[in-house]
C-alpha atoms as a PDB file:
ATOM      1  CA  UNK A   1     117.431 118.069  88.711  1.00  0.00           C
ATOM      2  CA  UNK A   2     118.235 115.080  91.029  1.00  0.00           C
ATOM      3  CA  UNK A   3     120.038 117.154  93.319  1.00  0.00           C
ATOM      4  CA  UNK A   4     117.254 119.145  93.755  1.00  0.00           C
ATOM      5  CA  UNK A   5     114.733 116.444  94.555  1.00  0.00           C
ATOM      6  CA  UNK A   6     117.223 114.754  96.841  1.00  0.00           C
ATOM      7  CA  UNK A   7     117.271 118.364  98.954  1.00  0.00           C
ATOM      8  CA  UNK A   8     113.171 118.962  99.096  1.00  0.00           C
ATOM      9  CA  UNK A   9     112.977 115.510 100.084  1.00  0.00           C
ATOM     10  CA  UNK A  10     115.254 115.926 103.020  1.00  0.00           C
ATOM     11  CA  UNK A  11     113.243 119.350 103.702  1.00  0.00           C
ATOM     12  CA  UNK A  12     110.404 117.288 104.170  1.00  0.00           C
ATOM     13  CA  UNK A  13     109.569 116.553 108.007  1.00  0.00           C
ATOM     14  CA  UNK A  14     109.354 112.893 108.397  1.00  0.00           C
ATOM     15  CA  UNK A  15     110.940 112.080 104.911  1.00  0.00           C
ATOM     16  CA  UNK A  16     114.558 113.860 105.628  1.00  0.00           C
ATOM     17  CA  UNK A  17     116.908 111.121 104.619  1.00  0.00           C
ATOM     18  CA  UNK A  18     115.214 108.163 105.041  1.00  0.00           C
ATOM     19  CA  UNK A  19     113.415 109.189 101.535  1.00  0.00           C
ATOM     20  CA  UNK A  20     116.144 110.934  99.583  1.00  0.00           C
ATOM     21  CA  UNK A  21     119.109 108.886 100.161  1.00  0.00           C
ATOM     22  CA  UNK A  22     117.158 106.099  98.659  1.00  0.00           C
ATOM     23  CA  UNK A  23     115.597 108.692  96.087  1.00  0.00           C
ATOM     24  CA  UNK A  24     119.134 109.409  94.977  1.00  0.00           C
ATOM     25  CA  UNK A  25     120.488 105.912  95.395  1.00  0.00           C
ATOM     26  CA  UNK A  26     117.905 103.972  93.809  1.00  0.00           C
ATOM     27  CA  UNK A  27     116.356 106.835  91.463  1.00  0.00           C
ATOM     28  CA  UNK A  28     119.190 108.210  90.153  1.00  0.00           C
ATOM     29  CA  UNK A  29     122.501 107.964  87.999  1.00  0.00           C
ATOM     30  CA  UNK A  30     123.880 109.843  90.801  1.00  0.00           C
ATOM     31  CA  UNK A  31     127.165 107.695  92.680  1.00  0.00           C
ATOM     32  CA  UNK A  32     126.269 106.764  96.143  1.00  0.00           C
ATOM     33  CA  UNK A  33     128.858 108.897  97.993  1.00  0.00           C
ATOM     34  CA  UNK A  34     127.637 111.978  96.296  1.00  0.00           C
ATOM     35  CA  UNK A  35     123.705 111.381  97.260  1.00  0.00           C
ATOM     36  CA  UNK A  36     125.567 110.814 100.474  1.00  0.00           C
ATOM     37  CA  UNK A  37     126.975 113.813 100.704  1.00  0.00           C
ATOM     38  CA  UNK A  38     124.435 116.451  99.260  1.00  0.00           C
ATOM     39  CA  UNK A  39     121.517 114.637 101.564  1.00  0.00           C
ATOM     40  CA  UNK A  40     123.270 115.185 104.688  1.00  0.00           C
ATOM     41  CA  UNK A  41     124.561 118.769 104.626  1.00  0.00           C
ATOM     42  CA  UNK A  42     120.613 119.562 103.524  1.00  0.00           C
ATOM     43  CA  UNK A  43     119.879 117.474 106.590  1.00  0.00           C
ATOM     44  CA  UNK A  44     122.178 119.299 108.742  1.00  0.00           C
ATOM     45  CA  UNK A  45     121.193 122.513 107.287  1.00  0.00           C
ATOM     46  CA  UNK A  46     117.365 122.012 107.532  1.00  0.00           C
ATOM     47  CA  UNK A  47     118.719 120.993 111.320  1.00  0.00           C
ATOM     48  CA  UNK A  48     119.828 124.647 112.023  1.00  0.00           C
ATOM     49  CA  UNK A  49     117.296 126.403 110.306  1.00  0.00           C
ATOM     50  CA  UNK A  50     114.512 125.118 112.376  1.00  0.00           C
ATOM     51  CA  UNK A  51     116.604 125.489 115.451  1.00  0.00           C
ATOM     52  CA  UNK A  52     117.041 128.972 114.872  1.00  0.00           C
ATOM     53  CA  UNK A  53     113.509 129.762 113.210  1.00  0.00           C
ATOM     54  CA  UNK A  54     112.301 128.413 116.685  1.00  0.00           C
ATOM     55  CA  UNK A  55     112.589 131.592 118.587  1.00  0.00           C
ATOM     56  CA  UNK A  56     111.703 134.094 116.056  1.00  0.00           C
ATOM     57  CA  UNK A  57     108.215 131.607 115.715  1.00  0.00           C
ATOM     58  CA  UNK A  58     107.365 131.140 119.437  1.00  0.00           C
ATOM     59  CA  UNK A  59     108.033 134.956 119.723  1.00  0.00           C
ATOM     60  CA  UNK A  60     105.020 135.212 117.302  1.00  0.00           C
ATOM     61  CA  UNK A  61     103.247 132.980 118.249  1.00  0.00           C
ATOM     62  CA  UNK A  62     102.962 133.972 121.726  1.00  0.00           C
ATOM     63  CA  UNK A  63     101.307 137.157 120.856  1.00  0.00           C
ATOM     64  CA  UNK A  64      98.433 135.267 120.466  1.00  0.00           C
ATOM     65  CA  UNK A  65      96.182 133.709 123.495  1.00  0.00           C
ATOM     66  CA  UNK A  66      95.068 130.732 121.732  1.00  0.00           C
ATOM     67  CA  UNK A  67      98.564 129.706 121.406  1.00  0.00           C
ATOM     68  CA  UNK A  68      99.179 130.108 124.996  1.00  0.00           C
ATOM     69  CA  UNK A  69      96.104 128.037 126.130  1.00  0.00           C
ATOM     70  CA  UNK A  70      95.843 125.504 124.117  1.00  0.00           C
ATOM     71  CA  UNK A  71      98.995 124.658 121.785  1.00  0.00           C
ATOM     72  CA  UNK A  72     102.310 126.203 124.053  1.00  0.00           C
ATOM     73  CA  UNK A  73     100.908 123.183 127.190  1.00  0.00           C
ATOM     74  CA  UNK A  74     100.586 120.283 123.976  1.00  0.00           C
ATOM     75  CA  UNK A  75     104.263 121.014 123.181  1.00  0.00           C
ATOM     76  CA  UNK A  76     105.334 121.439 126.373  1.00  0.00           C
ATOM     77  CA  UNK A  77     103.812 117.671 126.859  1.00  0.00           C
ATOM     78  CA  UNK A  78     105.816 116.415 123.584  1.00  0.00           C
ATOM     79  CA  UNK A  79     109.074 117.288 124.900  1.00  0.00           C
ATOM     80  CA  UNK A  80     108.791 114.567 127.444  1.00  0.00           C
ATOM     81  CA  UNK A  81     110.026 112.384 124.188  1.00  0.00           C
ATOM     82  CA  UNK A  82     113.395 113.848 123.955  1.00  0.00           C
ATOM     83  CA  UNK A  83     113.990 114.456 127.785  1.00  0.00           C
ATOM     84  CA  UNK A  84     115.030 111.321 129.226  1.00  0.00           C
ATOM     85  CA  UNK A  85     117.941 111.288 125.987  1.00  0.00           C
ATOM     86  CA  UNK A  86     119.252 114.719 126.954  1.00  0.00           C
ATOM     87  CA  UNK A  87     119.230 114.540 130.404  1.00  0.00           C
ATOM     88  CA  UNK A  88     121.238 110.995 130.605  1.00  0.00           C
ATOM     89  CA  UNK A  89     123.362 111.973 127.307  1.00  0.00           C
ATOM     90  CA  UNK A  90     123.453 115.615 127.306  1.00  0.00           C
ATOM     91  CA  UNK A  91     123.837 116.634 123.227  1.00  0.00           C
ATOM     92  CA  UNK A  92     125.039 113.185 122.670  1.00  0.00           C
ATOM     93  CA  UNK A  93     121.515 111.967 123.521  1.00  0.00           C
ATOM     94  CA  UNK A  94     119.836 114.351 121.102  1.00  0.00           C
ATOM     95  CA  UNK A  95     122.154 113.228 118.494  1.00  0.00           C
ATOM     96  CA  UNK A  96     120.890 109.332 118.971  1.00  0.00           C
ATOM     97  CA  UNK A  97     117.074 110.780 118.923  1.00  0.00           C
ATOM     98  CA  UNK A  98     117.971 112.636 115.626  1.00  0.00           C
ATOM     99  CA  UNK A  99     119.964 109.730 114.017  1.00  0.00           C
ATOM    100  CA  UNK A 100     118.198 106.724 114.608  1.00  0.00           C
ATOM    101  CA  UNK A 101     116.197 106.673 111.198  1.00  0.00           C
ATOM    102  CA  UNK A 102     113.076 105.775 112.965  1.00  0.00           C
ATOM    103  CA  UNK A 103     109.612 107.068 112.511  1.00  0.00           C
ATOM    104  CA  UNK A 104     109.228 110.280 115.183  1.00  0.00           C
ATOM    105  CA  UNK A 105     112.481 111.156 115.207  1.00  0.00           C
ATOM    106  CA  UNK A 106     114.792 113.244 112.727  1.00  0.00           C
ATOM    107  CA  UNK A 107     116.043 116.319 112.714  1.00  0.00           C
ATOM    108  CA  UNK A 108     113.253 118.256 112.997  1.00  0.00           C
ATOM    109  CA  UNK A 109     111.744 116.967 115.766  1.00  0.00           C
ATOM    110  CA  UNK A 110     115.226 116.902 117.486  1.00  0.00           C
ATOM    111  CA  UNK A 111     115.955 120.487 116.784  1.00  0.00           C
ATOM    112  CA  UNK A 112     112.401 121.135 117.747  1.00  0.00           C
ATOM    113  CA  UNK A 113     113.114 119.682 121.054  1.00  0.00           C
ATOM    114  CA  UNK A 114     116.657 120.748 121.500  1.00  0.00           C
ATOM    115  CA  UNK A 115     114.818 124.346 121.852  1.00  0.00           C
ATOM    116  CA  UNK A 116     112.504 123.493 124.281  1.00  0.00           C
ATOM    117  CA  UNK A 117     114.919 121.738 125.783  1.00  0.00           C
ATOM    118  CA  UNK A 118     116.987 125.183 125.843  1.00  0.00           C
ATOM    119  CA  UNK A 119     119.735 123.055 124.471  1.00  0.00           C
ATOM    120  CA  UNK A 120     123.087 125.599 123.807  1.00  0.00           C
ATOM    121  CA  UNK A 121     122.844 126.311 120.114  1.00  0.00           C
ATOM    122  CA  UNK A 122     126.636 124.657 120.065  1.00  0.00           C
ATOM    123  CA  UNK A 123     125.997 121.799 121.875  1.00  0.00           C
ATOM    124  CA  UNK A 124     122.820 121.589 118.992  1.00  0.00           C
ATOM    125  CA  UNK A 125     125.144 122.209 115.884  1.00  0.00           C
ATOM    126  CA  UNK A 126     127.210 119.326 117.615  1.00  0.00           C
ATOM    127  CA  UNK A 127     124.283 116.591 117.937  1.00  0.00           C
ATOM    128  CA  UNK A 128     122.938 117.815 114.607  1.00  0.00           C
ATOM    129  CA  UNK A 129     125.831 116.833 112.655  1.00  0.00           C
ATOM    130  CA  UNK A 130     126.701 114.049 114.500  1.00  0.00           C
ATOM    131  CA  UNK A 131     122.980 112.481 114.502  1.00  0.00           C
ATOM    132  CA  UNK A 132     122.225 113.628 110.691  1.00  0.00           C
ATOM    133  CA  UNK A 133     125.641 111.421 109.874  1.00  0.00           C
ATOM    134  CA  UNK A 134     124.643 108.918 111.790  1.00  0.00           C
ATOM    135  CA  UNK A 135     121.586 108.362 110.080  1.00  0.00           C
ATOM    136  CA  UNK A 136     122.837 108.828 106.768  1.00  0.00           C
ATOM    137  CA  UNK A 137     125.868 106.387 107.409  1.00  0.00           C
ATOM    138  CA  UNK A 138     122.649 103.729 108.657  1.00  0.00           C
ATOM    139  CA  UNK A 139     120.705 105.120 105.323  1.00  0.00           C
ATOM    140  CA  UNK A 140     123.313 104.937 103.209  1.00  0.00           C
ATOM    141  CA  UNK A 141     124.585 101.228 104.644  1.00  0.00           C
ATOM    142  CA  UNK A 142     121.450  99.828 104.201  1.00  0.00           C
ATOM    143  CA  UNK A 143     121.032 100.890 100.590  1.00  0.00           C
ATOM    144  CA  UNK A 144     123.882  99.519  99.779  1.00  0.00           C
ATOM    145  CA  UNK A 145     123.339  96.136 101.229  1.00  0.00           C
ATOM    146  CA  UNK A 146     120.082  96.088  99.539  1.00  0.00           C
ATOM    147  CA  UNK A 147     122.270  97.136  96.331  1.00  0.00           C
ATOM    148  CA  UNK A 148     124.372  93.986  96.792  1.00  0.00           C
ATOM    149  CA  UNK A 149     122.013  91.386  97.224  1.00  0.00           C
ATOM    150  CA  UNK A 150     122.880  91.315 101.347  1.00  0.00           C
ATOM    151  CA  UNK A 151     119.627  92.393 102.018  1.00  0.00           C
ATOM    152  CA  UNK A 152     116.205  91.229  99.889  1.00  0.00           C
ATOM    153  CA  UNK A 153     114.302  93.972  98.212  1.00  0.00           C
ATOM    154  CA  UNK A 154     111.299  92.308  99.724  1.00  0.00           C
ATOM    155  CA  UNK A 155     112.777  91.992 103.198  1.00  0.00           C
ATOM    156  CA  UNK A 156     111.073  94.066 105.972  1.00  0.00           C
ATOM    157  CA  UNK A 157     114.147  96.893 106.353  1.00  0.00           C
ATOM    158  CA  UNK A 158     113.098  97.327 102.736  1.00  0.00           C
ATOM    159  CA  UNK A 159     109.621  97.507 102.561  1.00  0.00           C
ATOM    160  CA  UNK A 160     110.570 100.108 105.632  1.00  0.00           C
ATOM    161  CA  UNK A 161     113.167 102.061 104.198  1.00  0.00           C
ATOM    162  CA  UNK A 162     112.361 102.067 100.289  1.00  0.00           C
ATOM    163  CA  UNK A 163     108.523 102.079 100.764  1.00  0.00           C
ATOM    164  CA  UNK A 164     108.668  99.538  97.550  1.00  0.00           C
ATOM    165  CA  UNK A 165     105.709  97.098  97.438  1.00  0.00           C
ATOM    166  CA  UNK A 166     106.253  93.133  97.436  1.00  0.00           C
ATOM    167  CA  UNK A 167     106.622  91.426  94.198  1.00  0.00           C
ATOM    168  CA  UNK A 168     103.280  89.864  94.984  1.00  0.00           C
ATOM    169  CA  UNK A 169     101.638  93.556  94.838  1.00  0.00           C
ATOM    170  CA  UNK A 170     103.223  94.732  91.745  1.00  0.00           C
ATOM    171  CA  UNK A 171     101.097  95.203  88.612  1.00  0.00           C
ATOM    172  CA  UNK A 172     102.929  92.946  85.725  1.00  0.00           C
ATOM    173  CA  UNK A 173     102.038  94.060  81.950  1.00  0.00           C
ATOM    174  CA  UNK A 174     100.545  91.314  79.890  1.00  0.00           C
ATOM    175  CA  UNK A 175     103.617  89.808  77.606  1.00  0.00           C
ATOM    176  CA  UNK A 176     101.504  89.094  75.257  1.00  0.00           C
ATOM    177  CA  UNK A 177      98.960  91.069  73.113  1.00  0.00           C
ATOM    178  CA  UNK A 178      95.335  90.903  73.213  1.00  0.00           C
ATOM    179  CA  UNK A 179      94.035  90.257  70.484  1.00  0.00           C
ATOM    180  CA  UNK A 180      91.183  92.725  69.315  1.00  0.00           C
ATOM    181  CA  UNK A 181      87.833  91.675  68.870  1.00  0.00           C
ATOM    182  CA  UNK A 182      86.538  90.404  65.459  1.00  0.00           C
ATOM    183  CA  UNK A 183      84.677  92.894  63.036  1.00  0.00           C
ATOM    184  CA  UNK A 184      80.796  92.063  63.000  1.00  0.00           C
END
């Protein structure tokens, strides 16, 4: 059942592996190089699946005016993110926009981009494995420095990564019992 979790969470756009490689390392009795390992091949596999769903989609999609008019310019305008990286850095760049674990990016929005970027699908499959390990390597490193006492559990990286609430925030149970009120 852990293994499971640790995929959907990696399914899920803007979760992907900054959720369930601390999900599995944190969550579960799972060892580190095995959460490791099953988050990024769903990573890279959730990477190629919405590359490839892309065309079938916009296919579709373009059937319809609406679509043309009003949502087809709004994407057009959100490739301007990715741009700069592959036009400097070629597949390399769209690796470093899918593997910097930062809010935005991921692999869906660099596979998203990659296709309106008309990106080769090889040159993709490249930058998708090499930015999915690259942010599982930066995952993965800073779960285990967290692990180790290197880096505070109520340090900003994470409050960021884990999504854990300060010790101040936490609800503490009572130690003791409360007593019940006296009989009338």
């Amino acid at each position: 059942m852990p293994f499971l979790l640790m995929i959907l969470l990696t399914f899920v756009p803007g979760l992907e592996l900054r959720a369930s490689i601390p999900y599995g390392f944190f969550g579960t009795d799972v060892a580190w190089p095995l959460v490791f390992l099953t988050c990024v091949l769903a990573n890279v596999v959730v990477g190629w699946i919405v590359f490839w769903l892309m065309g079938p989609v916009f296919l579709l999609f373009h059937k319809w005016r609406w679509f043309d008019r009003r949502v087809w310019p709004w994407l057009e305008r959100r490739q301007d993110k990715l741009r700069p990286y592959v036009e400097k850095y070629g597949e390399w760049g769209v690796a470093l926009f899918i593997g910097v674990p930062l809010p935005g990016t991921g692999v869906f929005t660099g596979a998203f981009g990659a296709y309106l970027l008309r990106l080769n699908p090889r040159k993709f499959s490249i930058a998708n494995i090499a930015g999915v390990l690259l942010a599982g390597t930066a995952v993965t490193a800073l779960c285990l420095l967290i692990d180790k006492g290197v880096v505070g559990k109520d340090s900003l990286l994470a409050k960021v990564f884990l999504k854990e609430r300060p010790a101040a925030e936490q609800v503490v149970a009572p130690t003791e019992e409360i007593p019940a009120p006296a009989a009338p």
